[in-house]
Every structure is written in structure tokens, then in C-alpha cells.
N, C-alpha and C. Protein backbone atom coordinates (compact mmCIF):
# COMPACT_ATOMS: atom_id res chain seq x y z
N UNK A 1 17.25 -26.68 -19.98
CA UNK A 1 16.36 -25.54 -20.13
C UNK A 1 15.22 -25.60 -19.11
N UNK A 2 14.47 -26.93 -19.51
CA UNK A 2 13.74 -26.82 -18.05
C UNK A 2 14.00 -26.67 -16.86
N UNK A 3 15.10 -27.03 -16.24
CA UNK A 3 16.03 -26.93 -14.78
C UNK A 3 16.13 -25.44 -14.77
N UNK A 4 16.82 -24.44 -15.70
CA UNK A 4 16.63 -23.20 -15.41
C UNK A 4 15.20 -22.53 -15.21
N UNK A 5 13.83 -22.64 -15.93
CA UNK A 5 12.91 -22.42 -16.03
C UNK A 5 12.16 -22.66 -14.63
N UNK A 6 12.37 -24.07 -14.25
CA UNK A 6 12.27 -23.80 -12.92
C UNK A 6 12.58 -23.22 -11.87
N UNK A 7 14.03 -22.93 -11.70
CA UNK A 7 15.34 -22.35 -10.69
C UNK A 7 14.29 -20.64 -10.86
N UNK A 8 14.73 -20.56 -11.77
CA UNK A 8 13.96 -19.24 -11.98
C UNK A 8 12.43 -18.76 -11.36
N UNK A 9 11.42 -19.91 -11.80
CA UNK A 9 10.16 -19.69 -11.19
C UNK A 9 10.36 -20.21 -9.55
N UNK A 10 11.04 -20.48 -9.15
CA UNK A 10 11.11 -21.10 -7.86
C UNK A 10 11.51 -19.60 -7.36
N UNK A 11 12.68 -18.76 -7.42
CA UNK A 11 13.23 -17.83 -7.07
C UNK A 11 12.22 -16.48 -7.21
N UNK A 12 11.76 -16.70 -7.99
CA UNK A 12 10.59 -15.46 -7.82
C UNK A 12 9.65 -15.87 -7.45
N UNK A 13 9.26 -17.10 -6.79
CA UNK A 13 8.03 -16.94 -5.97
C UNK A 13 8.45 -16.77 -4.65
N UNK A 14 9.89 -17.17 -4.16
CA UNK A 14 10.51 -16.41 -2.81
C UNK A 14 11.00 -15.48 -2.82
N UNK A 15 10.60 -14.75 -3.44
CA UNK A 15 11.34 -13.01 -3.93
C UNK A 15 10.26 -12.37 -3.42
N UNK A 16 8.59 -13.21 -4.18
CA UNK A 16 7.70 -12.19 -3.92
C UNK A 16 6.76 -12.37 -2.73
N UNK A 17 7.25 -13.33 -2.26
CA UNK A 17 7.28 -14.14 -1.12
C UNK A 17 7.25 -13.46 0.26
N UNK A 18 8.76 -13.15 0.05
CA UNK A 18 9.86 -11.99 0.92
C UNK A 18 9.37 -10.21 0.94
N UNK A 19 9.14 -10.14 -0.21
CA UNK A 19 8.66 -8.63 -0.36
C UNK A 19 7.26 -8.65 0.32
N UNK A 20 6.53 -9.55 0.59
CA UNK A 20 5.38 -8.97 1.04
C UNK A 20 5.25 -9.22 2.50
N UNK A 21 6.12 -10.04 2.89
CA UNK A 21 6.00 -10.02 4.52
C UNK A 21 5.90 -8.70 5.38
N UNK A 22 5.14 -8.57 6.27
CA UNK A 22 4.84 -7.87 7.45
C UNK A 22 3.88 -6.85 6.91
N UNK A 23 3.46 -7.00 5.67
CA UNK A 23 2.25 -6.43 5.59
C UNK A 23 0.69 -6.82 6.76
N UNK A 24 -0.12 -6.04 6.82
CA UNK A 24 -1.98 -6.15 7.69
C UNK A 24 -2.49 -5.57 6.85
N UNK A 25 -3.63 -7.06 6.78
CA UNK A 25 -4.54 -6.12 6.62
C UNK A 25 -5.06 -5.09 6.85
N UNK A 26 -6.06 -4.20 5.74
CA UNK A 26 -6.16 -2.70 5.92
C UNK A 26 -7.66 -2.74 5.39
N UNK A 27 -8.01 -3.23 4.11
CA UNK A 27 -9.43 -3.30 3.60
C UNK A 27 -9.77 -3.76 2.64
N UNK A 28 -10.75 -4.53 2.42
CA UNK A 28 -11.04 -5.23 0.76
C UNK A 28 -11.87 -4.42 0.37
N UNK A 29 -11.90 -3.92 -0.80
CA UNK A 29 -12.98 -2.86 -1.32
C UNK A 29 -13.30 -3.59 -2.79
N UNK A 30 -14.45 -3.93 -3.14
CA UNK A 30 -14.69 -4.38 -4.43
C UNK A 30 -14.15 -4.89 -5.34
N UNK A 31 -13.42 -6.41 -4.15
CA UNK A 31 -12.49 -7.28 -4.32
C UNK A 31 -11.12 -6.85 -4.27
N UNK A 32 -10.76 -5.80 -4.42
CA UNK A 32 -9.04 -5.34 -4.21
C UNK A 32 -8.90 -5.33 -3.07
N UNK A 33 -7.94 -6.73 -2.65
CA UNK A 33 -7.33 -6.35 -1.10
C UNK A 33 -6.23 -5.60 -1.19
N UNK A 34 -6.07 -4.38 0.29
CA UNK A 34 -5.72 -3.44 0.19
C UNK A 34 -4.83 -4.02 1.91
N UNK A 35 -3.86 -3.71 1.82
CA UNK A 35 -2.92 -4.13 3.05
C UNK A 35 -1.66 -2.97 2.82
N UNK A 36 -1.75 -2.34 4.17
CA UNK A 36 0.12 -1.79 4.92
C UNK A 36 1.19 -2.37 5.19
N UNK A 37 2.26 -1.58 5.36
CA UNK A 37 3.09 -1.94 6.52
C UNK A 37 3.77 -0.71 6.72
N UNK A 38 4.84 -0.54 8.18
CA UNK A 38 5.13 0.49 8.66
C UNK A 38 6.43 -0.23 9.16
N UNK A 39 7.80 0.13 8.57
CA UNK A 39 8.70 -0.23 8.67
C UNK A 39 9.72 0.60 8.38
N UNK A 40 11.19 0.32 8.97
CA UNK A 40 12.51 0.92 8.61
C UNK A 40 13.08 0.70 7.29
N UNK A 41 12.89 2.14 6.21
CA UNK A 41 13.75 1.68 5.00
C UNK A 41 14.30 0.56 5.52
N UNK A 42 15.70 1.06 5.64
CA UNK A 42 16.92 -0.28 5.71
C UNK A 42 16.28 -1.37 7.61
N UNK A 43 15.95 -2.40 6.47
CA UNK A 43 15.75 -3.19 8.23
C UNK A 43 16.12 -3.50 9.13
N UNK A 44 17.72 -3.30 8.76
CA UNK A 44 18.83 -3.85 9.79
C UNK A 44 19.05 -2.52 10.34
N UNK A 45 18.48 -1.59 10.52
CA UNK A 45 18.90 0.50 11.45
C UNK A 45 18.14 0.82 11.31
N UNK A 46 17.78 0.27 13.10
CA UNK A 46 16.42 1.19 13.46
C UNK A 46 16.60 3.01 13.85
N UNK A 47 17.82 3.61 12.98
CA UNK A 47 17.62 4.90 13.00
C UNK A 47 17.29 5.39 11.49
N UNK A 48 17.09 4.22 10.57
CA UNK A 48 16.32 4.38 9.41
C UNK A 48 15.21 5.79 9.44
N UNK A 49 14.77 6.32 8.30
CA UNK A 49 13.49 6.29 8.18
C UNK A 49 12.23 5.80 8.33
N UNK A 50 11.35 6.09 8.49
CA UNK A 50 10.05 4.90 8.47
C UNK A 50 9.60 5.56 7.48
N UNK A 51 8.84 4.23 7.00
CA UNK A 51 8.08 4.05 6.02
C UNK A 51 6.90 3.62 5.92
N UNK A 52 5.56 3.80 5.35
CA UNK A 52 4.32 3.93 5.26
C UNK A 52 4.48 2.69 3.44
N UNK A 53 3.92 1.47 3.83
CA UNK A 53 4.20 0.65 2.41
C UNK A 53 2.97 0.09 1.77
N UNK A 54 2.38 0.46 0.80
CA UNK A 54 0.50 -0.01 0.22
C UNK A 54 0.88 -1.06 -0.62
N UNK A 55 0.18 -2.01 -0.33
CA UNK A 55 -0.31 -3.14 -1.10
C UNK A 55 -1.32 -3.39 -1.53
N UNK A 56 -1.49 -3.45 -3.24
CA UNK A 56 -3.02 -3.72 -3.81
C UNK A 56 -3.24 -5.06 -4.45
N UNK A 57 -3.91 -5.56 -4.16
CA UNK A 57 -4.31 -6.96 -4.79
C UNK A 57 -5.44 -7.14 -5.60
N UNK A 58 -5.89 -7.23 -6.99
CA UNK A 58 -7.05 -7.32 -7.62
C UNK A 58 -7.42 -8.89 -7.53
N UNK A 59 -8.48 -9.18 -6.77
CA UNK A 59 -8.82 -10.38 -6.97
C UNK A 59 -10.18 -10.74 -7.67
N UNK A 60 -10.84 -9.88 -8.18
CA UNK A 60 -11.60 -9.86 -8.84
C UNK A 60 -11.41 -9.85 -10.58
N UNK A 61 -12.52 -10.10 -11.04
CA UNK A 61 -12.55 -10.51 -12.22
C UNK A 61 -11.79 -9.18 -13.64
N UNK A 62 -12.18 -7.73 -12.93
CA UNK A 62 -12.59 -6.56 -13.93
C UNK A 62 -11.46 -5.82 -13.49
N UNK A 63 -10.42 -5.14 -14.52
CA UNK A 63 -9.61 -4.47 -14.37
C UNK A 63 -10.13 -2.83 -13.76
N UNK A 64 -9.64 -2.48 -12.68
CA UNK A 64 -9.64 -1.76 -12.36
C UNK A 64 -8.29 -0.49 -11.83
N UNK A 65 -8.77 1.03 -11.31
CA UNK A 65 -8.21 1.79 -10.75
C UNK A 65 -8.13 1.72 -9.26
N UNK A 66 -7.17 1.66 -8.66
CA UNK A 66 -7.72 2.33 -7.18
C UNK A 66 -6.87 3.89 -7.42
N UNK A 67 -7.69 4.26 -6.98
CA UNK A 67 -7.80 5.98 -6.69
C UNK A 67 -7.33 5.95 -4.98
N UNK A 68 -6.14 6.91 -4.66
CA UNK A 68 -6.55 6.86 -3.00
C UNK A 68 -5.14 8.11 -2.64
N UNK A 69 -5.71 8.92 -1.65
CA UNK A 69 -4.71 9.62 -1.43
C UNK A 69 -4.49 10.03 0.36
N UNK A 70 -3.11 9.90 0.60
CA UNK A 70 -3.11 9.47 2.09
C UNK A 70 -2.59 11.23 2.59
N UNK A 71 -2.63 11.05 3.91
CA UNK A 71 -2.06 12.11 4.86
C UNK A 71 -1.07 11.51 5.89
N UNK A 72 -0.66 12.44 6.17
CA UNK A 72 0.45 11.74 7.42
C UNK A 72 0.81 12.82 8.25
N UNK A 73 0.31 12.64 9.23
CA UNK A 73 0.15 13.58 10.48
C UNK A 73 1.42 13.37 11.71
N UNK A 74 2.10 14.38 12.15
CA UNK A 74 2.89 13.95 13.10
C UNK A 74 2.13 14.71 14.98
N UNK A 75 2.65 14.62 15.73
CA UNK A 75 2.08 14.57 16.99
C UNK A 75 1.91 16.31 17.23
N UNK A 76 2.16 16.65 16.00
CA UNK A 76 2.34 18.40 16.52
C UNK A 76 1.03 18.73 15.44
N UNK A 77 0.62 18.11 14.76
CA UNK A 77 -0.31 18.49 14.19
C UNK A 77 0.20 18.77 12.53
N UNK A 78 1.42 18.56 12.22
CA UNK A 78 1.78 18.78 11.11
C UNK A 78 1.63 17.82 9.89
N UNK A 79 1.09 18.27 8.69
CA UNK A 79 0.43 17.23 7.98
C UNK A 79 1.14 17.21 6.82
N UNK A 80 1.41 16.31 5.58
CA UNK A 80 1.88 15.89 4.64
C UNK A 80 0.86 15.09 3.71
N UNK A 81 0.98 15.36 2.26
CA UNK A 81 -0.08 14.47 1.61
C UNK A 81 0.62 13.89 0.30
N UNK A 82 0.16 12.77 -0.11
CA UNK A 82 0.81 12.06 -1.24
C UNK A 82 -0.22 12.67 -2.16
N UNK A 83 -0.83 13.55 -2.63
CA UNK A 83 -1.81 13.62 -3.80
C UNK A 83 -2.32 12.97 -3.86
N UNK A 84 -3.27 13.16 -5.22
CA UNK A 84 -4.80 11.91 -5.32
C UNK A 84 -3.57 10.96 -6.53
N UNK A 85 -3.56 9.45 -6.02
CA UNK A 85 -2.90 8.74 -6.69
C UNK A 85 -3.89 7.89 -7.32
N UNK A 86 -3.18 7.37 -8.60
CA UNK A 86 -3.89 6.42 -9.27
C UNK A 86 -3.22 4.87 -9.72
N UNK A 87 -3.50 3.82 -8.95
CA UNK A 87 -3.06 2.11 -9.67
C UNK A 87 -3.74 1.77 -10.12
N UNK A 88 -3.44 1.27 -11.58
CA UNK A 88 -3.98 0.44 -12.46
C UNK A 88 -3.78 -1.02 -11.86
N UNK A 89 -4.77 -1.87 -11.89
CA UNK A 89 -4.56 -3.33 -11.62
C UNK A 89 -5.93 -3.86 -12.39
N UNK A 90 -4.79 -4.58 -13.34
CA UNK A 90 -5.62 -5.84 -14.50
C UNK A 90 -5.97 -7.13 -13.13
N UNK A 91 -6.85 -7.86 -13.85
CA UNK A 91 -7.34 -9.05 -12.81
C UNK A 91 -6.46 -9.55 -12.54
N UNK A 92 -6.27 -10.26 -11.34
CA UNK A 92 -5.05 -10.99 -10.63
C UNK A 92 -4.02 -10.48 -10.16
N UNK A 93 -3.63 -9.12 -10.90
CA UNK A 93 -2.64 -8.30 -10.63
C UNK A 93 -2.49 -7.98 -9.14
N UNK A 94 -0.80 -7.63 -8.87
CA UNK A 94 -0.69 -6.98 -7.90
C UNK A 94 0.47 -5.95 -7.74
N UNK A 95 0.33 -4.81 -7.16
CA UNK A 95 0.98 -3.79 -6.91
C UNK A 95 1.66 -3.50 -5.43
N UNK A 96 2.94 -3.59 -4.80
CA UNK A 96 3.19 -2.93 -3.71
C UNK A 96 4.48 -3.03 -3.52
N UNK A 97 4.81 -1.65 -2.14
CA UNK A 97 5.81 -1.32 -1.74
C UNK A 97 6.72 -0.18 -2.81
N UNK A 98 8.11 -0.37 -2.74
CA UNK A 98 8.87 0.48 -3.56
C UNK A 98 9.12 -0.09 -4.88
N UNK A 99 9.05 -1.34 -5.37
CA UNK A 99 8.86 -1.65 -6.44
C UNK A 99 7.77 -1.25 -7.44
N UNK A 100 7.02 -0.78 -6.79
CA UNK A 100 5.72 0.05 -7.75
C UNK A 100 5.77 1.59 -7.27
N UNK A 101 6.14 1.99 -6.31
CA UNK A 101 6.04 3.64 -6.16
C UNK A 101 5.36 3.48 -5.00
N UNK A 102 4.93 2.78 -4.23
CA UNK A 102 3.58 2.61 -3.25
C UNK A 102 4.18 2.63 -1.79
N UNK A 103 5.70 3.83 -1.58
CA UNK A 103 6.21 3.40 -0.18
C UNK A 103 6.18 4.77 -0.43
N UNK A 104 6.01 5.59 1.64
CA UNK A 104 5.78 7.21 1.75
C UNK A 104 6.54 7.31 3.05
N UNK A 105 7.63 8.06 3.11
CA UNK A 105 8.05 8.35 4.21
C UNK A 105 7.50 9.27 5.36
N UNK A 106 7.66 8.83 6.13
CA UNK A 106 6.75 8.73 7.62
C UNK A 106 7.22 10.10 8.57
N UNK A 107 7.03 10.41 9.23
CA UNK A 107 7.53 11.31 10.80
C UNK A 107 8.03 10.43 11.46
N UNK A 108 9.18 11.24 12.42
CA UNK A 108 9.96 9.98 13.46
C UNK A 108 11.03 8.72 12.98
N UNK A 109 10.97 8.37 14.18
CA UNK A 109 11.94 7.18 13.66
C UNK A 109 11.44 5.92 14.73
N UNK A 110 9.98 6.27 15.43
CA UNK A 110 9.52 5.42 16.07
C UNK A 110 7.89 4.33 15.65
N UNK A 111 8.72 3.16 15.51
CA UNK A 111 7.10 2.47 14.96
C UNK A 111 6.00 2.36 16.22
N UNK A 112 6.25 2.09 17.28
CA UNK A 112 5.58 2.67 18.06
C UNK A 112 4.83 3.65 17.80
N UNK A 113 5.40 4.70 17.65
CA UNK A 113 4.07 5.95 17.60
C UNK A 113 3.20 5.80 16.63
N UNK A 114 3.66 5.19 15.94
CA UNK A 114 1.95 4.67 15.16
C UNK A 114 1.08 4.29 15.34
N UNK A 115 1.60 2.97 16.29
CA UNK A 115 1.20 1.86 16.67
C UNK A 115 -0.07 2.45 18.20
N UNK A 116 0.71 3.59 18.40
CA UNK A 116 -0.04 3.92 20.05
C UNK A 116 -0.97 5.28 19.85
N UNK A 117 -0.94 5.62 18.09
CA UNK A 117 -1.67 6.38 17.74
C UNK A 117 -0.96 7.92 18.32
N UNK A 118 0.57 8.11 18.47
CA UNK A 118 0.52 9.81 18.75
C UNK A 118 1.30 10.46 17.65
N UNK A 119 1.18 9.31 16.49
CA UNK A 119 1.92 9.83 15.13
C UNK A 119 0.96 8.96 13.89
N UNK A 120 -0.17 9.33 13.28
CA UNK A 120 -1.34 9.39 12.40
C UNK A 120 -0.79 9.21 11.23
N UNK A 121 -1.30 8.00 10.09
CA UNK A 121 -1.58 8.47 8.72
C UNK A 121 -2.80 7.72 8.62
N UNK A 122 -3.64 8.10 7.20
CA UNK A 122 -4.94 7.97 6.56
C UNK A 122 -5.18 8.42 5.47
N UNK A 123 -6.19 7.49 5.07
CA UNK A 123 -6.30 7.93 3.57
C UNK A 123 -7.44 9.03 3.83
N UNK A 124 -7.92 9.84 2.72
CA UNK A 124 -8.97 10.43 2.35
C UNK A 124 -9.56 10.32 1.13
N UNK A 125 -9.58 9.58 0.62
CA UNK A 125 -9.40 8.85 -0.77
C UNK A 125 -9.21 7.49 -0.86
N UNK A 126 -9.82 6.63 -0.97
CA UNK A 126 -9.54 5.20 -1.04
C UNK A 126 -11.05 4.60 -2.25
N UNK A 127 -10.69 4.62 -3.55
CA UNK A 127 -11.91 4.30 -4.01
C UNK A 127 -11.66 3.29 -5.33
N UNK A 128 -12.44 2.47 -6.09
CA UNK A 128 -11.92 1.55 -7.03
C UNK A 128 -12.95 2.08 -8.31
N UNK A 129 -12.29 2.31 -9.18
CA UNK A 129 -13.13 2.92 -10.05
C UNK A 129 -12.48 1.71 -11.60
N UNK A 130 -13.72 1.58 -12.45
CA UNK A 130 -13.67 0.67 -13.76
C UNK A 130 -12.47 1.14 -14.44
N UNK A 131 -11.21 0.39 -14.97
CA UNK A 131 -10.48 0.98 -15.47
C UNK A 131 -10.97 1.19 -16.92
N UNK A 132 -11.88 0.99 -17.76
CA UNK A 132 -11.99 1.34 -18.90
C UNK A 132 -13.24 2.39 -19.12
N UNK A 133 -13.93 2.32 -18.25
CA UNK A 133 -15.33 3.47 -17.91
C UNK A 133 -14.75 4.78 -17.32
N UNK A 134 -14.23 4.43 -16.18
CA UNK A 134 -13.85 5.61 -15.49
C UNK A 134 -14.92 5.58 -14.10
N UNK A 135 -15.75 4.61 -14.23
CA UNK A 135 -17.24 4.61 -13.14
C UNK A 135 -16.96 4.23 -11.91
N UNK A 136 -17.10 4.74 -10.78
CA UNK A 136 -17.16 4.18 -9.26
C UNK A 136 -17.77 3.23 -9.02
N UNK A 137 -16.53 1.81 -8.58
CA UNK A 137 -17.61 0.98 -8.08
C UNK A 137 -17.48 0.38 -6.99
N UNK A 138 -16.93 1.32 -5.67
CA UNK A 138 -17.14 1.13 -4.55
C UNK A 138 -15.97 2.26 -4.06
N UNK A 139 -16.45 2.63 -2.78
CA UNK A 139 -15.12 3.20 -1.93
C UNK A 139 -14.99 2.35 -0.54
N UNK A 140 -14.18 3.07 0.11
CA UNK A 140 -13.50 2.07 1.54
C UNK A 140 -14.53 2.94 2.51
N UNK A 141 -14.95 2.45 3.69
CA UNK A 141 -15.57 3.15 4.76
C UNK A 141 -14.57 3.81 5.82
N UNK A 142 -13.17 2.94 5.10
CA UNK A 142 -12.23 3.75 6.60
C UNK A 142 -11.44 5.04 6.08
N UNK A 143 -12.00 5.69 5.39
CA UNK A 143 -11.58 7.01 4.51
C UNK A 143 -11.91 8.03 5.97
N UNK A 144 -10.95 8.74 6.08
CA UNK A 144 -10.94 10.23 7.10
C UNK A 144 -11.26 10.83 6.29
N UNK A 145 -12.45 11.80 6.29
CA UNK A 145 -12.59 13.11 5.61
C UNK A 145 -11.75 14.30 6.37
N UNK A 146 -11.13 14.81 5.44
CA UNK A 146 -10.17 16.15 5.28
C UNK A 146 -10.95 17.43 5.45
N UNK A 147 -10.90 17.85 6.49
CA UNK A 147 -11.25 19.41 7.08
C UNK A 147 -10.95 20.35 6.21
């Protein structure tokens, strides 16, 4: 029993291990680190989709919301928005990618153009609010305000 108990905890810490690679940092906001990535659904065809992937990390003590809602702009000026979203994260918790809902398909099929800035996403919305108050207790400074 113990031999499985281990096999098991061994395997999900390289599971979650694996899932979070090639994330960057993006922003710590009132202790929730907040990290991307910009990758091909399927990794092995780079004529995949791309994908836009959020990672939330509560490292703080107080269960909180992040509130945050992105845009995604392609080179023609055409825009797309995920709504104002809401993650719950209890202390320690963490949330990301398609296992939580937190992956948005992209414009193109080039990571490059992200990368060289002639294909845009951003939040306009990025804020951590008390999950049991409802009270603001901090937002991100790298929020684009929406025209």
C-alpha cells in the first residue's frame, strides 16, 4: 500500500511538473503569481492552433478571486475578448492551462508574431479581490485600458 501511495505521489508531481513547463512570468499581484504561455494546441504540429495559457498561483495566506479579462488582437486590428472571468484560489492553490478552463485560442499559426508584437493580447482586467468579502485588494499595473 505504501509502494502504491508513493508511485502515485511521485507521478503527479511529474504530471504537474510537465503541465507547467514553458510558462513566463507575467505578474505577482497581492501574492498571486500570475504566468503565460503561447503555444501549439497539439505540440508535435506546428500548423496547430495557438494558444494563449494563464497560470494562477495563490501564495499567500487569504483565499482569494482573481478577476481578469483578456483581448486578443490580430495585425488587422481585429479584436476578440474572453469576458470578465473569475478564479477562485484557496491558499496554496493553483489554477492553469486547459485543465482549469484558463487556455484562449489565439490568431495565426505563428508564435513569432507575438513574440515581435504584430499579433497582441492583454488583459484589461487583472485584479485580486477577497474571496469571502468581495473587497479589492490589489490590481496588476500591466492592465491595457479598453477604448
Amino acid at each position: 500500500m505504501k509502494k502504491l501511495l508513493v508511485l502515485v505521489i511521485v507521478a503527479t508531481t511529474c504530471l504537474s511538473a510537465f503541465c507547467q513547463k514553458g510558462y513566463s512570468d507575467f505578474d505577482s499581484v497581492a501574492n498571486v503569481l500570475i504566468k503565460t504561455k503561447i503555444a501549439h494546441a497539439n505540440s508535435k504540429d506546428d500548423s496547430s492552433p495557438l494558444e494563449l495559457s494563464l497560470y494562477f498561483q495563490n501564495n499567500g495566506n487569504a483565499d482569494v478571486i482573481v478577476r481578469y479579462q483578456i483581448f486578443i488582437e490580430d495585425n488587422n486590428g481585429e479584436k476578440r475578448h474572453s469576458g470578465k472571468k473569475e478564479v477562485k484560489l484557496k491558499h496554496g492553490q493553483k489554477q492553469f492551462g486547459k485543465i482549469s478552463g484558463l487556455t484562449y485560442e489565439l490568431f495565426g499559426s505563428s508564435i513569432d508574431a507575438y513574440a515581435s508584437g504584430e499579433r497582441k493580447w492583454y488583459f484589461t482586467i487583472l485584479e485580486i479581490k477577497d474571496m469571502y468579502t468581495g473587497e479589492l485588494i490589489a490590481t496588476s499595473d500591466k492592465v491595457v485600458d479598453e477604448e
